[in-house]
Protein backbone atom coordinates (compact mmCIF):
# COMPACT_ATOMS: atom_id res chain seq x y z
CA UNK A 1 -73.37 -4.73 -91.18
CA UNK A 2 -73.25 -2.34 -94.04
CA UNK A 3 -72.87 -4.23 -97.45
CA UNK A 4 -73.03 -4.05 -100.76
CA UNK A 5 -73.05 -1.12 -103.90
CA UNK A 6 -76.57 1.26 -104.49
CA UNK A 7 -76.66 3.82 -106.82
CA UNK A 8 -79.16 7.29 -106.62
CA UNK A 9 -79.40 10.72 -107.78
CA UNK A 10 -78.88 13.60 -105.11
CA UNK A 11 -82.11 16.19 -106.23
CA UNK A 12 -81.16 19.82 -106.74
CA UNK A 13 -81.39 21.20 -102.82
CA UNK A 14 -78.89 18.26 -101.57
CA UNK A 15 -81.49 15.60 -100.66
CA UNK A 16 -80.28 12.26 -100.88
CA UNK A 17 -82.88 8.91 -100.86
CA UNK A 18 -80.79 6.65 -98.30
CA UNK A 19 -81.15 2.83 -99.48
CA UNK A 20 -83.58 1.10 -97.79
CA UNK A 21 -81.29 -1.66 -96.26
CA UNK A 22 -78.66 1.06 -95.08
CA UNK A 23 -81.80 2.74 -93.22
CA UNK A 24 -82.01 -0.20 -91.01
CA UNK A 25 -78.73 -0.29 -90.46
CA UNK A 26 -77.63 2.90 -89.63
CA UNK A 27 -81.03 3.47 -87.20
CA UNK A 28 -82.77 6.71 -86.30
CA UNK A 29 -79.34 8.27 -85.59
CA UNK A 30 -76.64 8.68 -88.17
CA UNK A 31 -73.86 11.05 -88.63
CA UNK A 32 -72.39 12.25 -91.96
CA UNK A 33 -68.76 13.10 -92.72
CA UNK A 34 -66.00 13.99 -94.70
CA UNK A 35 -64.25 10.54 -95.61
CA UNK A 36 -60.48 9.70 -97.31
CA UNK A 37 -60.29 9.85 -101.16
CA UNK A 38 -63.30 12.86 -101.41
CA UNK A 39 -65.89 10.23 -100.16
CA UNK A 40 -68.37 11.01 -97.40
CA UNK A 41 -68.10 8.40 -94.31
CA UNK A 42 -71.61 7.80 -92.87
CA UNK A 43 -71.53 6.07 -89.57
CA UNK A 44 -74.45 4.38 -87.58
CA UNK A 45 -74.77 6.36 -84.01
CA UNK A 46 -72.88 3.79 -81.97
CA UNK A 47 -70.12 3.62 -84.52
CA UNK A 48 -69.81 6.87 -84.62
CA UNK A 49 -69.63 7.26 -80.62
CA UNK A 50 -66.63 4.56 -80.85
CA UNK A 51 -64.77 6.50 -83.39
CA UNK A 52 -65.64 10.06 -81.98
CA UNK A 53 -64.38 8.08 -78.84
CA UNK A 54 -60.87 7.66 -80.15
CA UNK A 55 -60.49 11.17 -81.66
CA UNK A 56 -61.35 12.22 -78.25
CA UNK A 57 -58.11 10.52 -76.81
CA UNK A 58 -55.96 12.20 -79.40
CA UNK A 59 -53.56 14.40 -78.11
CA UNK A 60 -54.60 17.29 -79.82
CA UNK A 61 -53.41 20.23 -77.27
CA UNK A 62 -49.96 19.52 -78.25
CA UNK A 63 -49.82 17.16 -81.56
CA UNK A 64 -51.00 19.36 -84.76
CA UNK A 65 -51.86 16.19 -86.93
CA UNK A 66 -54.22 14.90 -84.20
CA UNK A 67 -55.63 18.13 -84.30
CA UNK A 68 -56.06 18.53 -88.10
CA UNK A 69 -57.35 14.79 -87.83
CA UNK A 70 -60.13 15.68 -85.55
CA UNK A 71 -60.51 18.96 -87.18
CA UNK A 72 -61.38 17.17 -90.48
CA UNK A 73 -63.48 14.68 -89.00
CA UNK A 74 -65.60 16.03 -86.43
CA UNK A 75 -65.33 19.56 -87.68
CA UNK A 76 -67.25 18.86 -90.95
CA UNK A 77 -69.81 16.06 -89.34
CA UNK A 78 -73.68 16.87 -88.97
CA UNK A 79 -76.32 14.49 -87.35
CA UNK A 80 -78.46 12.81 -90.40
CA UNK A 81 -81.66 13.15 -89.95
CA UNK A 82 -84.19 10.58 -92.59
CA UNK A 83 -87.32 12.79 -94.09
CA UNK A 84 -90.76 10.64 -94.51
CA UNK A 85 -89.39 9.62 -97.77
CA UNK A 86 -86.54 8.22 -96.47
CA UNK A 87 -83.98 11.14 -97.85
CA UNK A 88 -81.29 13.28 -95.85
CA UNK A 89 -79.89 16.36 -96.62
CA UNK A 90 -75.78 16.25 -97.14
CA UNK A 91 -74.68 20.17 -96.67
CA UNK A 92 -72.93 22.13 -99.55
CA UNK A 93 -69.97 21.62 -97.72
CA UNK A 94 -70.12 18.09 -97.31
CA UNK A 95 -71.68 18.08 -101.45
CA UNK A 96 -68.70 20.42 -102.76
CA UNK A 97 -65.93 18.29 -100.70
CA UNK A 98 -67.10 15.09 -102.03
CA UNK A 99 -67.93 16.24 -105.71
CA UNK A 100 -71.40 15.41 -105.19
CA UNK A 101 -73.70 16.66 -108.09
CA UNK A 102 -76.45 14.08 -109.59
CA UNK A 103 -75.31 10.69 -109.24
CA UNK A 104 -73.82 9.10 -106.61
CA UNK A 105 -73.38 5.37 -105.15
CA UNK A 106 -73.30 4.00 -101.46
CA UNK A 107 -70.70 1.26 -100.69
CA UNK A 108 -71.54 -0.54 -97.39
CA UNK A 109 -67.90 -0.79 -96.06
CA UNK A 110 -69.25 -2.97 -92.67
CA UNK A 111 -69.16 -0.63 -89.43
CA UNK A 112 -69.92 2.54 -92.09
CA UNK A 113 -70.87 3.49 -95.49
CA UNK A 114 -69.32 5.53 -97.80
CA UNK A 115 -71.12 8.09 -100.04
CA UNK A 116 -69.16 8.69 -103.78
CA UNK A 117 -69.95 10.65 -106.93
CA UNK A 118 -70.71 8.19 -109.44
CA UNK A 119 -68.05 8.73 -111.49
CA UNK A 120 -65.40 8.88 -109.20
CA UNK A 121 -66.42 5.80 -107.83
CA UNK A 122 -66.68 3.99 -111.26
CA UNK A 123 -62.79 5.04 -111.82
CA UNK A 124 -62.01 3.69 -108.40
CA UNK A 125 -63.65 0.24 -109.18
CA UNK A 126 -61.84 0.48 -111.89
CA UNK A 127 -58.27 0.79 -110.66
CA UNK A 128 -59.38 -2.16 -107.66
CA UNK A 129 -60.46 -4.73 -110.12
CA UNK A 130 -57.43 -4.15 -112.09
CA UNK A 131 -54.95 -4.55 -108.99
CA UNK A 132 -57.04 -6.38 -106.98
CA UNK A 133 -54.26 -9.30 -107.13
CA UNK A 134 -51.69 -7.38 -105.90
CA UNK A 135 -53.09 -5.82 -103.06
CA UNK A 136 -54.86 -9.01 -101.64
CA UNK A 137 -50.92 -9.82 -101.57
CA UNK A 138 -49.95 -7.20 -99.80
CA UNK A 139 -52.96 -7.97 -97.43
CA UNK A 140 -51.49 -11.51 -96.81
CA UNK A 141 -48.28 -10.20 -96.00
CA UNK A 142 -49.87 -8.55 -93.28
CA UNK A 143 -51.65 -11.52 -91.97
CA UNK A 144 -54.87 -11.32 -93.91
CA UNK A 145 -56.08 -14.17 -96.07
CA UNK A 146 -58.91 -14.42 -98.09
């Protein structure tokens, strides 16, 4: 399982150092996306088989949002691949979609991780810890408890 919050720079041609315990999680085989909120999602292979799995059975022929789903999802994705000092390369793309310039942080979010500018993140932890209460309420309404 992916846990917990680790902070690096991203060097100036897009190379990223990916923490140490997130390498043995995600494996040999990792795929990089866009994610929701201007995050990028990064997925272990099998996870990412599961999910590419469901886009799959997504009517997109004939439904445009399933289409624009898989479109943003799959469309954007590339196949990580870890460097002998344990860096990846995230693609301008994937850099200029998820405001990615020096800093950034990796939040292990369980089945994936999610890759954030620094900043953004900070303002995001931010805004959680300050309605934290509220929204574990709205969780329990729903059936979760903590």
């Amino acid at each position: 399982m992916l846990r917990g919050e680790y902070s690096h720079n991203i060097d100036t041609k897009g190379r990223l150092i990916i923490p140490a315990k997130f390498r043995e999680d995600l494996g040999e085989n990792f795929f990089i996306t866009k994610g929701m909120e201007k995050c990028l999602y990064v997925y272990p292979e099998n996870e990412w088989n599961l999910f590419e799995e469901k886009l799959n059975k997504l009517p997109t022929t004939t439904d445009k949002k399933a289409r624009d789903l898989a479109h943003f999802f799959q469309g954007s994705a590339i196949e990580g691949e870890l460097d002998k000092q344990g860096r990846t390369l995230i693609p301008s793309g994937l850099r200029t979609f998820a405001h990615l310039e020096k800093e950034v942080v990796f939040i292990g979010m369980g089945k994936r991780a999610e890759i954030w500018d620094k900043a953004r993140w900070d303002a995001k932890n931010a805004e959680l810890e300050e309605n934290i209460e509220d929204i574990a309420s709205d969780m329990e309404a729903s059936g979760f408890s903590i």
